[in-house]
Protein backbone atom coordinates (compact mmCIF):
# COMPACT_ATOMS: atom_id res chain seq x y z
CA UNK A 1 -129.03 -6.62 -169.16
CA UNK A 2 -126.82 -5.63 -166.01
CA UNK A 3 -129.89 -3.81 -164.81
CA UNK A 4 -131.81 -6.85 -164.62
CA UNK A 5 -129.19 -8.84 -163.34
CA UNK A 6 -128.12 -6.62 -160.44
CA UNK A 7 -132.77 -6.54 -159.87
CA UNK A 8 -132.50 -10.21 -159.68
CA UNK A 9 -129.25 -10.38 -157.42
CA UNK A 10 -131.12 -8.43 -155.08
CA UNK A 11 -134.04 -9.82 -154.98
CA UNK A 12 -132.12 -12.70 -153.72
CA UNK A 13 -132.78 -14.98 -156.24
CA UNK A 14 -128.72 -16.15 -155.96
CA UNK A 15 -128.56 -16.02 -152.12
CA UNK A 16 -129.22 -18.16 -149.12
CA UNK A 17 -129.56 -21.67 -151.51
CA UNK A 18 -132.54 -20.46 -153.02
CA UNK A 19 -131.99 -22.98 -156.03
CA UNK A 20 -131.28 -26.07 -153.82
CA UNK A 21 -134.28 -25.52 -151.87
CA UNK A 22 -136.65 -24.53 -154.87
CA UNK A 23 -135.74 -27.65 -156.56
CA UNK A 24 -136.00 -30.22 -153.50
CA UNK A 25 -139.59 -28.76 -153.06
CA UNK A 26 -140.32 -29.58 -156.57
CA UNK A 27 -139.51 -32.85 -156.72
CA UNK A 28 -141.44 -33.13 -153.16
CA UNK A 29 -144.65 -32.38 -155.11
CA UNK A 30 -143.69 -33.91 -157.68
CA UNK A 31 -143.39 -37.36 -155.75
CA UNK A 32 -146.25 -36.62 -153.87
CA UNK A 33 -148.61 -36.27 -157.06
CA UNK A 34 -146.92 -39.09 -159.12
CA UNK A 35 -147.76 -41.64 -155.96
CA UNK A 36 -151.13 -40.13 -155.91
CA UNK A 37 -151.61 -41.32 -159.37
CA UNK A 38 -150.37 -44.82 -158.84
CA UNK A 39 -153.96 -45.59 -156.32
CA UNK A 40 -156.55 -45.36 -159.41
CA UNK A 41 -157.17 -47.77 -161.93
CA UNK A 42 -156.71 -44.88 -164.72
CA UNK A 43 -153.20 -44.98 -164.11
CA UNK A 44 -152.70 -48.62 -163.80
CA UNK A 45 -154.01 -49.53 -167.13
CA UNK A 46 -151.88 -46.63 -168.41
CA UNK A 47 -148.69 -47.56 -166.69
CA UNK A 48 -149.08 -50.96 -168.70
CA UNK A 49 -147.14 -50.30 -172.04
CA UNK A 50 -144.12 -48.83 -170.00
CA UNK A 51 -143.71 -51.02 -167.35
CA UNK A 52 -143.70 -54.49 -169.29
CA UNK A 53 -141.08 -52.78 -171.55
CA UNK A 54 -138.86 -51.29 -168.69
CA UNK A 55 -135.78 -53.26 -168.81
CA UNK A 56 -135.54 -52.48 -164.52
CA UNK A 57 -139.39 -52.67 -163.63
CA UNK A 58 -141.09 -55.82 -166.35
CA UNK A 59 -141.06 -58.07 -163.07
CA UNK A 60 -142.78 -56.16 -161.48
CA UNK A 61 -146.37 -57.54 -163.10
CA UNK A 62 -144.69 -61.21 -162.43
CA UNK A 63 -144.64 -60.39 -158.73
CA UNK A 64 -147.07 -57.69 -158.13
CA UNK A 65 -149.40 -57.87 -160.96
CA UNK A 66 -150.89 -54.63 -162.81
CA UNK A 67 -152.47 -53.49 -159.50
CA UNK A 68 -149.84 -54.28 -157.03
CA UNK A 69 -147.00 -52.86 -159.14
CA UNK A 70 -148.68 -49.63 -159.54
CA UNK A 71 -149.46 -49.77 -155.80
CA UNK A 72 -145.29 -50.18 -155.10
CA UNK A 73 -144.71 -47.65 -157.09
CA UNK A 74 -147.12 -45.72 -155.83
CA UNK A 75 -145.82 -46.30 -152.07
CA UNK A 76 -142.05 -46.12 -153.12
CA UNK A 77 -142.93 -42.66 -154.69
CA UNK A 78 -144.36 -41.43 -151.63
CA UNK A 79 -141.09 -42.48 -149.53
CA UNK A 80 -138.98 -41.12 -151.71
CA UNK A 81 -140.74 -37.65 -151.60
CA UNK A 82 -141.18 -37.85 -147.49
CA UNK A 83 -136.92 -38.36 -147.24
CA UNK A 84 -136.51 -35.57 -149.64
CA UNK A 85 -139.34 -33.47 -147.54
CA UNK A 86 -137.02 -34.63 -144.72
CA UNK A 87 -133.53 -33.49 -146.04
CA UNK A 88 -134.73 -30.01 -145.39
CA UNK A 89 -133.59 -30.69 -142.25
CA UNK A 90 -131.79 -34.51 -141.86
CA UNK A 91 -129.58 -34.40 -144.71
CA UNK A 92 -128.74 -37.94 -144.15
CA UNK A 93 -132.46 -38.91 -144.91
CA UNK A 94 -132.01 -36.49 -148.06
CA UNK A 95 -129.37 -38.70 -149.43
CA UNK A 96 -131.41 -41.32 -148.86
CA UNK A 97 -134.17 -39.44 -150.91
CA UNK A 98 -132.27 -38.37 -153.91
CA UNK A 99 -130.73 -42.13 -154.16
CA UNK A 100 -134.42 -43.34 -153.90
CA UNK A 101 -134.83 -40.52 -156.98
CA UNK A 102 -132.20 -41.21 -158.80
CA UNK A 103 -132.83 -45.04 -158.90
CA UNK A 104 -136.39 -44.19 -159.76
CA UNK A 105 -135.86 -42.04 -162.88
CA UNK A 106 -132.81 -43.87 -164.20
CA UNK A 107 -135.41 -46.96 -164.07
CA UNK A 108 -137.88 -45.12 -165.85
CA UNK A 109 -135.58 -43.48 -168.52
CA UNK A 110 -134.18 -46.84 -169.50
CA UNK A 111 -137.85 -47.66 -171.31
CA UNK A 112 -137.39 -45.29 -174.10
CA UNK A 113 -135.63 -47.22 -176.47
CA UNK A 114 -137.52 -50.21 -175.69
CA UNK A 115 -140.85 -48.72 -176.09
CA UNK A 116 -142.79 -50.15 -179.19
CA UNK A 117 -143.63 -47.36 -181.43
CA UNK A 118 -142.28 -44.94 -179.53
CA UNK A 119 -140.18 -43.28 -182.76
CA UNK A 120 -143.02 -41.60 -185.28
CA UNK A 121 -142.73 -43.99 -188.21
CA UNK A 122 -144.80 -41.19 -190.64
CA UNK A 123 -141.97 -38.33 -189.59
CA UNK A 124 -138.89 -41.10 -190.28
CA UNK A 125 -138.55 -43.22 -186.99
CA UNK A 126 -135.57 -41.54 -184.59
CA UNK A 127 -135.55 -38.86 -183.85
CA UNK A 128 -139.29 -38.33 -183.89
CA UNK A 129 -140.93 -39.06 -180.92
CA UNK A 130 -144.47 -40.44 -180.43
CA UNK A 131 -145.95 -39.24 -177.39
CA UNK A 132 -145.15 -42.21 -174.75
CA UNK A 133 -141.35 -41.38 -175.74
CA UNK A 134 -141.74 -37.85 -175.07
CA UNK A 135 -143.70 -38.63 -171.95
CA UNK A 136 -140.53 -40.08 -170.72
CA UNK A 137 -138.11 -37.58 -171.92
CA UNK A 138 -139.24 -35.52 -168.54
CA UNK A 139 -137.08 -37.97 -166.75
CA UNK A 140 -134.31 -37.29 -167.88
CA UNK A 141 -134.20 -33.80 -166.28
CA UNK A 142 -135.56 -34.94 -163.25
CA UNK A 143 -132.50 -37.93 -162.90
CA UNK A 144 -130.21 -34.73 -163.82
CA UNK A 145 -132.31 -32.90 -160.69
CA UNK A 146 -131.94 -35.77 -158.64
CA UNK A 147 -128.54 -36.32 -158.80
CA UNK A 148 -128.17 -32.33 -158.32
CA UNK A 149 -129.87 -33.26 -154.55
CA UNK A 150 -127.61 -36.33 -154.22
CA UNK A 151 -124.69 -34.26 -154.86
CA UNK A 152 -125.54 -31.51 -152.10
CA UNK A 153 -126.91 -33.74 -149.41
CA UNK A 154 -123.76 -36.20 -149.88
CA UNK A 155 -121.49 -32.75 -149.13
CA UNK A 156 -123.88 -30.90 -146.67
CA UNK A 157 -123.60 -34.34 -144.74
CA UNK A 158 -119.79 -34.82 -145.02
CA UNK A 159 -119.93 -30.89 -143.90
CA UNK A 160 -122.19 -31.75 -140.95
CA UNK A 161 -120.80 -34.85 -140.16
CA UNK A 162 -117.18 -33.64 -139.69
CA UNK A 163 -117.92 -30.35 -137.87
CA UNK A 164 -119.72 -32.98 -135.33
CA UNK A 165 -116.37 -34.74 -135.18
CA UNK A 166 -114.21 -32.07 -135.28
CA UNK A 167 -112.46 -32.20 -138.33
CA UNK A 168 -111.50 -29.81 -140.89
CA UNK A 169 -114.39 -29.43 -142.80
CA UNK A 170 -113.23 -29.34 -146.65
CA UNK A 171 -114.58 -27.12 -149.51
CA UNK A 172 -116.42 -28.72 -151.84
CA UNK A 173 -113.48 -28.91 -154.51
CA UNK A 174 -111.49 -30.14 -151.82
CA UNK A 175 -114.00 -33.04 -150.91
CA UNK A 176 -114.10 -33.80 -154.55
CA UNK A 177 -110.33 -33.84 -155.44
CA UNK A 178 -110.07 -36.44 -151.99
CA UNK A 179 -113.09 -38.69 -152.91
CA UNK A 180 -112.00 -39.29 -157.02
CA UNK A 181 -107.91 -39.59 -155.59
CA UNK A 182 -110.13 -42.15 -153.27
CA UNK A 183 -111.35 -44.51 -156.08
């Protein structure tokens, strides 16, 4: 086991912010192909059972209607994945990104437990899933990989913004323990 950890470590797997970058790439794509998605009928019809039960998005077919809600979404998606394409290098427009994300997938996670059928009645309701449930269950992680972007953006840019200015740029523990004294 050591063996494969000191392979990894030098393959530089832990160095340079290999993880931070990794995952902002992934949710590029992954914005990128969602708001693909949202410009064919397929995915409007489909998008029907989960956005007239999403406690944040059922106005959206008030105001849009099936066509033009997939079409925002479709166009928010694509924003949100061009500022996180941009916080490789703006981190200011990152944190715009991730917030963007964030909003997006907490929106999205809050249809589960309004979904109709969405607990397998035949295998005893909760905790079985049916598969629009489990569909969903992906955004979870992807909130949780948001926020992960949020977090380093809001600190890279506090970083950036103070050695701009200056100031004593903090450590990250020390930028937390002055933000939660703060609230």
């Amino acid at each position: 086991m050591n063996l494969l950890i000191r392979l990894l470590g030098k393959l530089g797997v832990l160095k340079n912010d290999f993880d931070y970058h990794l995952l902002r790439a992934s949710m590029v794509v992954i914005f990128l192909f969602f708001g693909y998605q949202k410009w064919f009928q397929y995915e409007a019809q489909g998008l029907i059972p989960y956005i007239s039960h999403g406690p944040l998005i059922f106005w959206m077919y008030p105001v849009f209607g099936v066509r033009g809600a997939t079409y925002f979404l479709g166009v928010s998606e694509w924003v949100f994945g061009a500022l996180l394409f941009a916080g490789f290098w703006n981190k200011k427009l990152g944190v715009l990104g991730a917030l963007g994300a964030c909003g997006s997938f907490i929106a999205t996670s809050t249809i589960i437990p309004f979904m109709p059928d969405g607990w397998a009645a035949s295998a005893g309701g909760f905790p079985a899933m049916t598969e629009h449930v489990a569909f969903l269950m992906k955004d979870l992680v992807l909130f949780a990989a948001s926020f992960y972007l949020l977090k380093e953006d809001v600190v890279r840019a506090s970083e950036a913004s103070a050695l701009s200015a200056g100031k004593k740029i903090w450590s990250r523990n020390e930028a937390q323990s002055a933000y939660s004294t703060r609230s």
